[in-house]
N, C-alpha and C. Protein backbone atom coordinates (compact mmCIF):
# COMPACT_ATOMS: atom_id res chain seq x y z
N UNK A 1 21.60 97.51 107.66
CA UNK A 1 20.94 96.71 108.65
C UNK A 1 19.80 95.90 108.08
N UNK A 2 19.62 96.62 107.00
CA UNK A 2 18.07 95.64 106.45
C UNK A 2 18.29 94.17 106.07
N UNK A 3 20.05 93.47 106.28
CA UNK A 3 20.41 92.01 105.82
C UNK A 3 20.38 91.33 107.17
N UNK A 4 20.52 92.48 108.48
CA UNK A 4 20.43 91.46 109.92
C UNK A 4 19.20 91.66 110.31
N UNK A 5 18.11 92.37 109.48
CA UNK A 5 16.90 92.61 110.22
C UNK A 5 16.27 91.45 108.91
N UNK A 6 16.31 91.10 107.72
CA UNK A 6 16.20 89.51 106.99
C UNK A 6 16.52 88.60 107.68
N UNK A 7 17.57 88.59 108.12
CA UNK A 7 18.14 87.06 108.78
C UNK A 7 17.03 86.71 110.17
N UNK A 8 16.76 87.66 110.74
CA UNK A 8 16.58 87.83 112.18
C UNK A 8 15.08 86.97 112.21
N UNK A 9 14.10 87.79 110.42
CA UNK A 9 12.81 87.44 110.33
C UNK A 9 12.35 85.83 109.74
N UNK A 10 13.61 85.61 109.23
CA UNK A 10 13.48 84.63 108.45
C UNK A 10 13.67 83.60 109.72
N UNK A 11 14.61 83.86 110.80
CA UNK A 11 14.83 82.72 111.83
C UNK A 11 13.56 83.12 112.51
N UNK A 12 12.73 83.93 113.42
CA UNK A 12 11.97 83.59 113.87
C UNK A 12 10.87 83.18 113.04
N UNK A 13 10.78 83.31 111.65
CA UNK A 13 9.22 82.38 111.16
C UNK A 13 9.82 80.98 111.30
N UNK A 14 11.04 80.55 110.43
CA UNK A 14 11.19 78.95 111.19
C UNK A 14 10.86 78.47 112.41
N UNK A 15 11.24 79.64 113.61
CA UNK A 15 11.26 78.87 114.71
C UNK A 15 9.75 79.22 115.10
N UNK A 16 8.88 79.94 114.77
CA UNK A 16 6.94 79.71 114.74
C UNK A 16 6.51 78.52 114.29
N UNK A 17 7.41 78.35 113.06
CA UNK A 17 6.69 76.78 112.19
C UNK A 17 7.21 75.55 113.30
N UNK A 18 8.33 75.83 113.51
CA UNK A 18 8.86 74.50 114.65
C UNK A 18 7.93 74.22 115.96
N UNK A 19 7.62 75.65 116.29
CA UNK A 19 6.63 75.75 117.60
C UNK A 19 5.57 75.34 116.92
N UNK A 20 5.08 75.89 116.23
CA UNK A 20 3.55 75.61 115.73
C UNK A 20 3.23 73.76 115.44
N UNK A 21 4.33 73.48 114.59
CA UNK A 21 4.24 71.68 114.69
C UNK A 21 4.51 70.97 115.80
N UNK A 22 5.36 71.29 116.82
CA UNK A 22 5.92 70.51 117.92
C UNK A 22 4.21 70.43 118.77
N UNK A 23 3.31 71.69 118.43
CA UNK A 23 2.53 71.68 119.55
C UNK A 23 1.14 71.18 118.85
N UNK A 24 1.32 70.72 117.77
CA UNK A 24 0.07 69.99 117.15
C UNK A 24 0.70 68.53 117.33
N UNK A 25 1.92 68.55 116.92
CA UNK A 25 1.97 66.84 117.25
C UNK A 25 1.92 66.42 118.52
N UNK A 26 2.25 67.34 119.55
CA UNK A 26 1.41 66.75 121.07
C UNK A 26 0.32 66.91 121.35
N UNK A 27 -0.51 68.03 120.41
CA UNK A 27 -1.82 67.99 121.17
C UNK A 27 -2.49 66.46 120.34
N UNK A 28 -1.74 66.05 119.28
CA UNK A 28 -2.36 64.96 118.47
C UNK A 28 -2.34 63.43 119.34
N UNK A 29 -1.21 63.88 120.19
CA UNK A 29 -0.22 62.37 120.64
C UNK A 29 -1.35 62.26 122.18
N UNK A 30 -1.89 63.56 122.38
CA UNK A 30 -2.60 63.72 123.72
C UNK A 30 -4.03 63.05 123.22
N UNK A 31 -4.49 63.48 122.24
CA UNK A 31 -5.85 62.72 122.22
C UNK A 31 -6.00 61.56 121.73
N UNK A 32 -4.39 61.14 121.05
CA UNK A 32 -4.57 59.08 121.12
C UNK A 32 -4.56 58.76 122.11
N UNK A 33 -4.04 59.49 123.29
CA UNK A 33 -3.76 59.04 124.42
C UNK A 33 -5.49 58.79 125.25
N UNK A 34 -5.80 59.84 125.12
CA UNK A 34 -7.36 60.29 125.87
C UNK A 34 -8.73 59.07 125.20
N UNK A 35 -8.25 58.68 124.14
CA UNK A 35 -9.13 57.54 123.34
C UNK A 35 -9.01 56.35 124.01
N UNK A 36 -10.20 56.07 124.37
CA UNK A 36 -10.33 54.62 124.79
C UNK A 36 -10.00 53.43 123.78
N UNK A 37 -9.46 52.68 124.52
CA UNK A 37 -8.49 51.32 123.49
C UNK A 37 -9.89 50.58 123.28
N UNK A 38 -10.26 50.70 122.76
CA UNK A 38 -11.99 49.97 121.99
C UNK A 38 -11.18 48.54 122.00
N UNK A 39 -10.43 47.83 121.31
CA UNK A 39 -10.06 46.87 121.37
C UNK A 39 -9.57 45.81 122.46
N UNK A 40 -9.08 46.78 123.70
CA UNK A 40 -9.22 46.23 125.02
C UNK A 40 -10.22 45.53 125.57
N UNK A 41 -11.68 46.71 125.28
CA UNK A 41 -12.49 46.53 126.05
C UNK A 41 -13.16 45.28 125.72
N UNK A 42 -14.04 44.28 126.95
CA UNK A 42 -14.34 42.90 127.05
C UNK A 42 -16.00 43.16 126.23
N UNK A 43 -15.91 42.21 125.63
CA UNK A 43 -16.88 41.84 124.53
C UNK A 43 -18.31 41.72 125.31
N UNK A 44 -19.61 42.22 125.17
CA UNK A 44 -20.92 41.95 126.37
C UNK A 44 -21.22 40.35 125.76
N UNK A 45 -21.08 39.25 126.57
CA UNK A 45 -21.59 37.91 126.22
C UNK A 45 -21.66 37.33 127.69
N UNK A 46 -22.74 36.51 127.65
CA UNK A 46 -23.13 35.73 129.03
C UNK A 46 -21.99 35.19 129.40
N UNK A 47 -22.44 35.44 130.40
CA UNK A 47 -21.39 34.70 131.94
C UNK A 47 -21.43 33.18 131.51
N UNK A 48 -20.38 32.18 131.72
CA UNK A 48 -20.21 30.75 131.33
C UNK A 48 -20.83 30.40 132.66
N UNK A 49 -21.67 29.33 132.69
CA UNK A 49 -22.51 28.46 133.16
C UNK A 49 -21.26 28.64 135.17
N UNK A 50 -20.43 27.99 134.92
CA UNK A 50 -20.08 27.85 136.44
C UNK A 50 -19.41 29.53 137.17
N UNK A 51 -19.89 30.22 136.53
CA UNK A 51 -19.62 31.80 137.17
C UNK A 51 -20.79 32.37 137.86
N UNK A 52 -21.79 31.92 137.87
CA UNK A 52 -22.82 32.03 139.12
C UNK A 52 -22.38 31.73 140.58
N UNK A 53 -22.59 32.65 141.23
CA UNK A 53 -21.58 32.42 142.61
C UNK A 53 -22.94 31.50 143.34
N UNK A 54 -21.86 30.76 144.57
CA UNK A 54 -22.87 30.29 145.81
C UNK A 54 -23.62 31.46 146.51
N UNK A 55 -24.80 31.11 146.76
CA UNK A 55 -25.60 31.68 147.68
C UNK A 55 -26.23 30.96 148.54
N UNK A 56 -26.14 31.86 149.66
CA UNK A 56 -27.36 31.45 151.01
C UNK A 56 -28.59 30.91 150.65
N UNK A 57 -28.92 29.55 151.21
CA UNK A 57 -30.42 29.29 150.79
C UNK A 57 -30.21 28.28 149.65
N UNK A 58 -29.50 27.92 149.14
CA UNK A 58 -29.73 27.06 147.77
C UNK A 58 -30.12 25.69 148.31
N UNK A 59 -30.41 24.64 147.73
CA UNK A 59 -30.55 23.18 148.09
C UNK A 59 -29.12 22.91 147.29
N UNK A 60 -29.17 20.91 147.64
CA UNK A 60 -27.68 20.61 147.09
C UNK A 60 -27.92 20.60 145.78
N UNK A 61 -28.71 20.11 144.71
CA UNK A 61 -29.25 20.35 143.71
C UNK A 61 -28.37 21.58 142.89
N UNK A 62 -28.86 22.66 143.42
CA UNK A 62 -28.53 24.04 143.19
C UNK A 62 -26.76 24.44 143.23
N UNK A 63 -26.62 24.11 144.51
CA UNK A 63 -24.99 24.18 144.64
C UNK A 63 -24.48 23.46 143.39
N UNK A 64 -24.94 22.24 143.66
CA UNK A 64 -24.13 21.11 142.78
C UNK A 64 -23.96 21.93 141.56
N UNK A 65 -24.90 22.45 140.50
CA UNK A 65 -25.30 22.62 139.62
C UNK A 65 -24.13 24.32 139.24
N UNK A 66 -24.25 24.78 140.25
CA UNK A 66 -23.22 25.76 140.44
C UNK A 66 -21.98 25.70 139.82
N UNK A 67 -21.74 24.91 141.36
CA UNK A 67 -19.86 24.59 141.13
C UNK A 67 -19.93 23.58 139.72
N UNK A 68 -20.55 23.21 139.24
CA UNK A 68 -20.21 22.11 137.97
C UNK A 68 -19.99 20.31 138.50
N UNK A 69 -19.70 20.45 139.57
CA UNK A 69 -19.36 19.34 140.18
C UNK A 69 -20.24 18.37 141.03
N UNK A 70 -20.40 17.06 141.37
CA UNK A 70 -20.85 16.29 141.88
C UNK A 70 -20.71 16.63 143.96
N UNK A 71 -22.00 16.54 144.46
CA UNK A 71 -21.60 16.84 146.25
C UNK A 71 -21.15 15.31 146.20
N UNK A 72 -20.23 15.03 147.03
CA UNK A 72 -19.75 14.01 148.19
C UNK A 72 -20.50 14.71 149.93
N UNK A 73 -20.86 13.05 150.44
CA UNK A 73 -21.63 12.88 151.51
C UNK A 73 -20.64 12.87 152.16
N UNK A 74 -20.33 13.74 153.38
CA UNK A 74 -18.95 13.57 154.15
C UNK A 74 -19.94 12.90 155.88
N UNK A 75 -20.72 13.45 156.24
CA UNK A 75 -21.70 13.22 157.67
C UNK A 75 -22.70 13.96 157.78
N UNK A 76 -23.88 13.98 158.74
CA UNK A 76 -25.31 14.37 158.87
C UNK A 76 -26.15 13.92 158.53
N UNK A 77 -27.66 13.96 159.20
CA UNK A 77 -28.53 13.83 158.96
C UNK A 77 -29.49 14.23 157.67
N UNK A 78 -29.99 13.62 157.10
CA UNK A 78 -30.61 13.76 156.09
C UNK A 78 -31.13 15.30 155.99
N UNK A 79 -31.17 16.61 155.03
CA UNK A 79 -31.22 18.06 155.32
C UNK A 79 -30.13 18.84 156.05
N UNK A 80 -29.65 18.48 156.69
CA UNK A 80 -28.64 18.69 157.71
C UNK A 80 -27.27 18.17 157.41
N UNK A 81 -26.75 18.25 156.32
CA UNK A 81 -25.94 17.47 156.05
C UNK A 81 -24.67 18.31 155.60
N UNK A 82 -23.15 17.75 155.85
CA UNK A 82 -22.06 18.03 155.35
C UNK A 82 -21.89 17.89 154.21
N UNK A 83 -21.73 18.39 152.87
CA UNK A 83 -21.27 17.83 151.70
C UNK A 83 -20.18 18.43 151.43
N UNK A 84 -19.28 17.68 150.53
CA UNK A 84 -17.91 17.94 149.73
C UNK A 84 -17.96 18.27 148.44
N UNK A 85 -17.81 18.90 147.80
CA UNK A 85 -17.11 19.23 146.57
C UNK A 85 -16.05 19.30 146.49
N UNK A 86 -15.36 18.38 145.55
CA UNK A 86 -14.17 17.98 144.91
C UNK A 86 -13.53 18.19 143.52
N UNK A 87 -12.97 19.59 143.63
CA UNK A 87 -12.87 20.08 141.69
C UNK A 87 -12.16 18.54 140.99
N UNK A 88 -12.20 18.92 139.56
CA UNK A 88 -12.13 17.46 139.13
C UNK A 88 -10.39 18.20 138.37
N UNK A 89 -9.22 17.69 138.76
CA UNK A 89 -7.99 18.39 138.00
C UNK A 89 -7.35 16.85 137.67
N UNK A 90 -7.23 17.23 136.49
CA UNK A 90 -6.58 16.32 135.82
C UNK A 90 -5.43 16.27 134.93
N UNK A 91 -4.09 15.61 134.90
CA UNK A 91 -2.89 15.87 134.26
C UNK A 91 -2.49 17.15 134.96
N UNK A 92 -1.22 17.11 134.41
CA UNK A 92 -0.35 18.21 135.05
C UNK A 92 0.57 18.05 136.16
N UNK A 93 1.04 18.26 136.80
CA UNK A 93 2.16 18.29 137.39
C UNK A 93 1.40 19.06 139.09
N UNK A 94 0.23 19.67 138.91
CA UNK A 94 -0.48 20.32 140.39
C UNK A 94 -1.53 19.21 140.09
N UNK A 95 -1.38 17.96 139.45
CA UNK A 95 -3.05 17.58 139.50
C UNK A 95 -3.30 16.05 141.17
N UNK A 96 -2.03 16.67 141.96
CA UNK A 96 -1.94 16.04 143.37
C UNK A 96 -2.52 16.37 144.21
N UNK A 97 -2.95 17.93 144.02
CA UNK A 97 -4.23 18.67 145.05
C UNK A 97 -5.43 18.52 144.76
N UNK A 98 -6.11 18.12 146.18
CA UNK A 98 -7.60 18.19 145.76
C UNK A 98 -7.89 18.75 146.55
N UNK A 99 -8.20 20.26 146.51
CA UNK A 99 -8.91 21.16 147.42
C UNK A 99 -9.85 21.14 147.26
N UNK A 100 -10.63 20.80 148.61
CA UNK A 100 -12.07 20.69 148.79
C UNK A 100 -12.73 21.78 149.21
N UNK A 101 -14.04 22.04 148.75
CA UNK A 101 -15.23 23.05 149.27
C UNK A 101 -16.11 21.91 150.11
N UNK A 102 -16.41 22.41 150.97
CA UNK A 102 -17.27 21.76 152.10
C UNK A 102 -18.27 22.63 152.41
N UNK A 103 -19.31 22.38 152.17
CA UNK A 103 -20.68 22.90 152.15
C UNK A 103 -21.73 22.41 153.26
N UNK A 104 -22.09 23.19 154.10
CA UNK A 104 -22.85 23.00 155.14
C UNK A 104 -24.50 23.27 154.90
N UNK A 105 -25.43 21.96 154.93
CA UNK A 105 -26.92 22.60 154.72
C UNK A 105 -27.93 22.47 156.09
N UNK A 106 -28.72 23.02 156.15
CA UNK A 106 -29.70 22.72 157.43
C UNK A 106 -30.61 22.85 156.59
N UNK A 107 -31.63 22.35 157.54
CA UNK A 107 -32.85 22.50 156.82
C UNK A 107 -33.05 22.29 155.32
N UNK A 108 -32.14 21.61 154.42
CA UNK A 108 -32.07 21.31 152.82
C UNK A 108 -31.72 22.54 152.38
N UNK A 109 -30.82 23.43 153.32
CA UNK A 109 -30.53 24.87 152.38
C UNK A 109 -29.46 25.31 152.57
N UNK A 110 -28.30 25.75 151.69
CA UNK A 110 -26.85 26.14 152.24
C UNK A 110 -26.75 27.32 153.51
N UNK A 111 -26.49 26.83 154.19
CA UNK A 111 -26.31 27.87 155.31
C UNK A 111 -24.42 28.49 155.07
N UNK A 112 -23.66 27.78 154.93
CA UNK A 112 -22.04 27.77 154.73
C UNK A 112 -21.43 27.20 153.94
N UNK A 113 -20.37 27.44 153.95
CA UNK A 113 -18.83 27.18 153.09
C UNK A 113 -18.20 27.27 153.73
N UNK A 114 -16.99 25.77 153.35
CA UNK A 114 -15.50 26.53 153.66
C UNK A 114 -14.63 26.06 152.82
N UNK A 115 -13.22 26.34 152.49
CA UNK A 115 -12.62 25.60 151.25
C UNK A 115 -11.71 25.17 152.12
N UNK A 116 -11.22 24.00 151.62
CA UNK A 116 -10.02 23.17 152.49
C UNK A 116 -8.53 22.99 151.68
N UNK A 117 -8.26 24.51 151.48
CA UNK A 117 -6.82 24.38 150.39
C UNK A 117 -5.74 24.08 151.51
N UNK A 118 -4.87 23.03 150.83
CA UNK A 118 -3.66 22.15 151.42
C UNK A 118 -3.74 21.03 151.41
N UNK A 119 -4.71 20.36 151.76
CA UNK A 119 -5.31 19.05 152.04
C UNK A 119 -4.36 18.49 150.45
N UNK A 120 -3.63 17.48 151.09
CA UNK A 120 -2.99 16.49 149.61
C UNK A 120 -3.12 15.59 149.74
N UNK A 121 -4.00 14.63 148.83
CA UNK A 121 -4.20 13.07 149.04
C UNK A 121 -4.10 12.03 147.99
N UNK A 122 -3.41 11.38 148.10
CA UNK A 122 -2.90 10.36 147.09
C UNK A 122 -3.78 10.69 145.98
């Protein structure tokens, strides 16, 4: 019996070494997993100039300076006034839309917004 009690020892140390590697290469495969992708993550650098959102209270000045774009005078009284913003799109095959932001001020200060997507004009 001492050649089936060899065989017997010799298969279970292989099958320890098989267990023993199967469970390091997952615990290995688990903590690439658990590592943050450093290379994903977004670089810390200032916000580009037109990523300042609108706010309540600005003058047109301010808006303007915002959106990047020039106000258009649509109606109102001087302070009180409707203005347009008109993104500027150029070339392309969508450059037929001009969706407008329409900006409402009282008193020389944004009180509202609204955007006018659909609007298509020559």
């Amino acid at each position: 019996m001492s050649g089936a009690d060899d065989r017997l020892g010799a298969w279970s140390g292989g099958l320890r070494k098989r267990a023993f590697n199967a469970t390091a290469t997952v615990l290995a495969l688990a903590g690439v997993a658990l590592t943050p992708a450093l290379a994903q993550q977004a670089p810390a650098v200032a916000r580009p100039p037109n990523s300042v959102p609108l706010t309540f209270g600005m003058n047109a000045d301010q808006a303007s300076a915002v959106l990047g774009i020039p106000l258009q005078y649509v109606r109102g009284r001087p302070g009180d006034e409707l203005l347009l913003a008109l993104p500027n799109v150029k070339g392309g095959a969508l450059s037929s839309r001009s969706d407008g932001l329409y900006l409402q001020f009282r008193r020389g200060r944004l009180t509202g917004w609204k955007g006018d997507w659909g609007t298509i004009r020559p």
